[in-house]
C-alpha atoms as a PDB file:
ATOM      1  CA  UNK A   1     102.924 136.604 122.462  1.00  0.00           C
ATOM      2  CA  UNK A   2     105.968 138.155 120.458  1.00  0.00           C
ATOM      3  CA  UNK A   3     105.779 137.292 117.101  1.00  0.00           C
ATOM      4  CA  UNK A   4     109.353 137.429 114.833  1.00  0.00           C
ATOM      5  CA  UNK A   5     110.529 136.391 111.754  1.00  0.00           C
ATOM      6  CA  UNK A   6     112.461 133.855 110.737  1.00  0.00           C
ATOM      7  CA  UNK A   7     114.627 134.125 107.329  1.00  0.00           C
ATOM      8  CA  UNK A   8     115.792 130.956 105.630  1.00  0.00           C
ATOM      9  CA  UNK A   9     117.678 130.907 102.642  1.00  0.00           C
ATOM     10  CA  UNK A  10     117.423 127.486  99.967  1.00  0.00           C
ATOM     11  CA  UNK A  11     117.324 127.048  96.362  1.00  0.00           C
ATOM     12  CA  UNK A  12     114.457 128.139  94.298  1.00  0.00           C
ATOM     13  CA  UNK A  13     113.637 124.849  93.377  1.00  0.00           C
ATOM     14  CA  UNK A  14     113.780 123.227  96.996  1.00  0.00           C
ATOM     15  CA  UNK A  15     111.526 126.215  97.756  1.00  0.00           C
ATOM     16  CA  UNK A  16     108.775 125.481  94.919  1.00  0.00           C
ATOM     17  CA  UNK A  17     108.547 121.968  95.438  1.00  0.00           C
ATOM     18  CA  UNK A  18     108.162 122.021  99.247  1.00  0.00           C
ATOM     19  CA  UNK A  19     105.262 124.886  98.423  1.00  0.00           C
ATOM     20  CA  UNK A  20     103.734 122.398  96.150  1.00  0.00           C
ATOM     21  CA  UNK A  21     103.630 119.666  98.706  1.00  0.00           C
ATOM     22  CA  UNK A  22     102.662 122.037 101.306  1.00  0.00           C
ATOM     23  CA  UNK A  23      99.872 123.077  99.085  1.00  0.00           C
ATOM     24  CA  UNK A  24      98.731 119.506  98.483  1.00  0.00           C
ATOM     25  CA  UNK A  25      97.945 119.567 101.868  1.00  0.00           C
ATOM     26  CA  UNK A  26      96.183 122.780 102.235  1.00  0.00           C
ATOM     27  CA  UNK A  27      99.051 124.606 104.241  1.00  0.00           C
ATOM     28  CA  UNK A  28     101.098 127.347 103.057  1.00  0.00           C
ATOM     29  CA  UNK A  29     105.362 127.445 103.813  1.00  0.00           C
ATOM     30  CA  UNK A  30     104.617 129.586 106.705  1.00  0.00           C
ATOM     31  CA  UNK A  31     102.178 127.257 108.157  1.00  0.00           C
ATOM     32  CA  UNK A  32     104.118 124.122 108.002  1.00  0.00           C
ATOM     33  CA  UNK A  33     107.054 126.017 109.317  1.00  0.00           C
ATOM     34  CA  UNK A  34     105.188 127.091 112.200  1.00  0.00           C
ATOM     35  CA  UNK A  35     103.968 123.313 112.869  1.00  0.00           C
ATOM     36  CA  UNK A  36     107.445 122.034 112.346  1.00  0.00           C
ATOM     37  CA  UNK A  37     108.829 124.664 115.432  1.00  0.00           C
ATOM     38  CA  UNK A  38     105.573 123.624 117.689  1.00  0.00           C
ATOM     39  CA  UNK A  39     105.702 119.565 116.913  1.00  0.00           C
ATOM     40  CA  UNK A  40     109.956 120.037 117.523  1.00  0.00           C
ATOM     41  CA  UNK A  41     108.769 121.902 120.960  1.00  0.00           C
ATOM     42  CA  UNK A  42     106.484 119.645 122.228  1.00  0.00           C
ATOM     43  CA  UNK A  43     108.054 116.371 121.363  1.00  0.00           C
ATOM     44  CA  UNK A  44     111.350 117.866 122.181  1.00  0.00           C
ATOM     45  CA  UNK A  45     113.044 116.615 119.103  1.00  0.00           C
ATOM     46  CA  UNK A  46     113.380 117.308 115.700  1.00  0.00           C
ATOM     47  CA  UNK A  47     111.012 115.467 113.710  1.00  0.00           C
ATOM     48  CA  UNK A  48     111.787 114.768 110.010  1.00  0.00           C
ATOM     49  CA  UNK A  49     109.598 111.875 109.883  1.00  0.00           C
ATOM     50  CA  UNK A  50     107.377 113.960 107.008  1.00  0.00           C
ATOM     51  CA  UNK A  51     106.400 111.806 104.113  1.00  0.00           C
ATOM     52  CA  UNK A  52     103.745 111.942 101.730  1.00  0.00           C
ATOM     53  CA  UNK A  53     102.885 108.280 100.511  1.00  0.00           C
ATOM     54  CA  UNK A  54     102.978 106.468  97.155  1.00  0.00           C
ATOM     55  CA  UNK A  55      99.187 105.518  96.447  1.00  0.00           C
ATOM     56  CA  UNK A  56      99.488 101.837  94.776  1.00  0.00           C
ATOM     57  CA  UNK A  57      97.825 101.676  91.201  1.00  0.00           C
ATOM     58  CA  UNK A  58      94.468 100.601  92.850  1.00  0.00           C
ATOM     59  CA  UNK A  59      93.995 104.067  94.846  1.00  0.00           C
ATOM     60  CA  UNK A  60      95.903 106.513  92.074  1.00  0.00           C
ATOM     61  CA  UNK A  61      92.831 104.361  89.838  1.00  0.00           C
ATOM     62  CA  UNK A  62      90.168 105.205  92.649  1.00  0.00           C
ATOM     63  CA  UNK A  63      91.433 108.871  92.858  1.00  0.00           C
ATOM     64  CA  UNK A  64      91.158 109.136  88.797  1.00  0.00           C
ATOM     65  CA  UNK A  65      87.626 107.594  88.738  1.00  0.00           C
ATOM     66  CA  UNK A  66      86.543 109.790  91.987  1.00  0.00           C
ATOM     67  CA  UNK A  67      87.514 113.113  89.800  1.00  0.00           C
ATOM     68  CA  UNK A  68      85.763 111.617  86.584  1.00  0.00           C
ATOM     69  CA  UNK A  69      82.992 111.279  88.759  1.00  0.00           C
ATOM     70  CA  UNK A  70      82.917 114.874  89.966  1.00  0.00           C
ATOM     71  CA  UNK A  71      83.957 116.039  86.982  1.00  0.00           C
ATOM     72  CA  UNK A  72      81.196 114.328  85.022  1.00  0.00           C
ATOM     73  CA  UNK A  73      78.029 116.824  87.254  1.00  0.00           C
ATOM     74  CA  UNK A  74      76.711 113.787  88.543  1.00  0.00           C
ATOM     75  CA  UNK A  75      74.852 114.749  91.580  1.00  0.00           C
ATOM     76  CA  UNK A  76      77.555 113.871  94.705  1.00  0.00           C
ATOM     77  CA  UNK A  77      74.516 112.796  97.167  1.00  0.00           C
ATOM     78  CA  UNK A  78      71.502 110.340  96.714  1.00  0.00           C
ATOM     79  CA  UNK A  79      68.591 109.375  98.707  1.00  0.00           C
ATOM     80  CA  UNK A  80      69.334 105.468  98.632  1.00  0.00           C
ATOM     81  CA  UNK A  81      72.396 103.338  97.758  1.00  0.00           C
ATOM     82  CA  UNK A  82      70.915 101.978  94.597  1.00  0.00           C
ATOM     83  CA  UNK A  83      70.239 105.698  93.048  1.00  0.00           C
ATOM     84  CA  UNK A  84      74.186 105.374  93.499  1.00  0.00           C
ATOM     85  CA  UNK A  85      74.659 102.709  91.948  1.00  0.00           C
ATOM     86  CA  UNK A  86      72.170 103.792  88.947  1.00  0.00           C
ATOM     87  CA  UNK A  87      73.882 106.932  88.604  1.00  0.00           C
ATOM     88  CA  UNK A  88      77.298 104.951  88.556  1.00  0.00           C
ATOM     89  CA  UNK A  89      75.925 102.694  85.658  1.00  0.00           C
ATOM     90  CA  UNK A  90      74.729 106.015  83.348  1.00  0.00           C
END
């Protein structure tokens, strides 16, 4: 395989904000722009169908707790449900 570069030109902050998504993700630009070509390849369109969804309050309050949580030390394993629980209660 032939590798090559491909140059695109946007604005600075198109460019930062798509890094920061991309990042949210765990990819870097060159990663998703590789995955982009393959996915337009094989499905033999081009997909812009990329969205990253709105939690509703319920999950952004889940996700807040869940980083409290790991924040906090608390162990993140425990031999039985109720040592959860316990730990949850502290």
């Amino acid at each position: 395989m032939t590798a090559t570069t491909v140059t695109i030109r946007l604005d600075n902050s198109d460019k930062e904000q798509a890094a920061e998504i991309a990042d949210y993700f765990g990819f870097d630009l060159s990663t998703v722009t590789r995955a982009f070509y393959k996915q337009m390849i094989r499905e033999r369109r081009i997909p812009l169908d990329l969205s990253m969804p709105e939690p509703n309050k319920e999950s952004l309050q889940a996700m807040r707790e869940a980083d409290d949580f790991f924040a906090s030390g608390r162990p993140a394993r425990f031999k039985t449900a109720a040592d959860m629980i316990a730990s949850l209660e502290e």
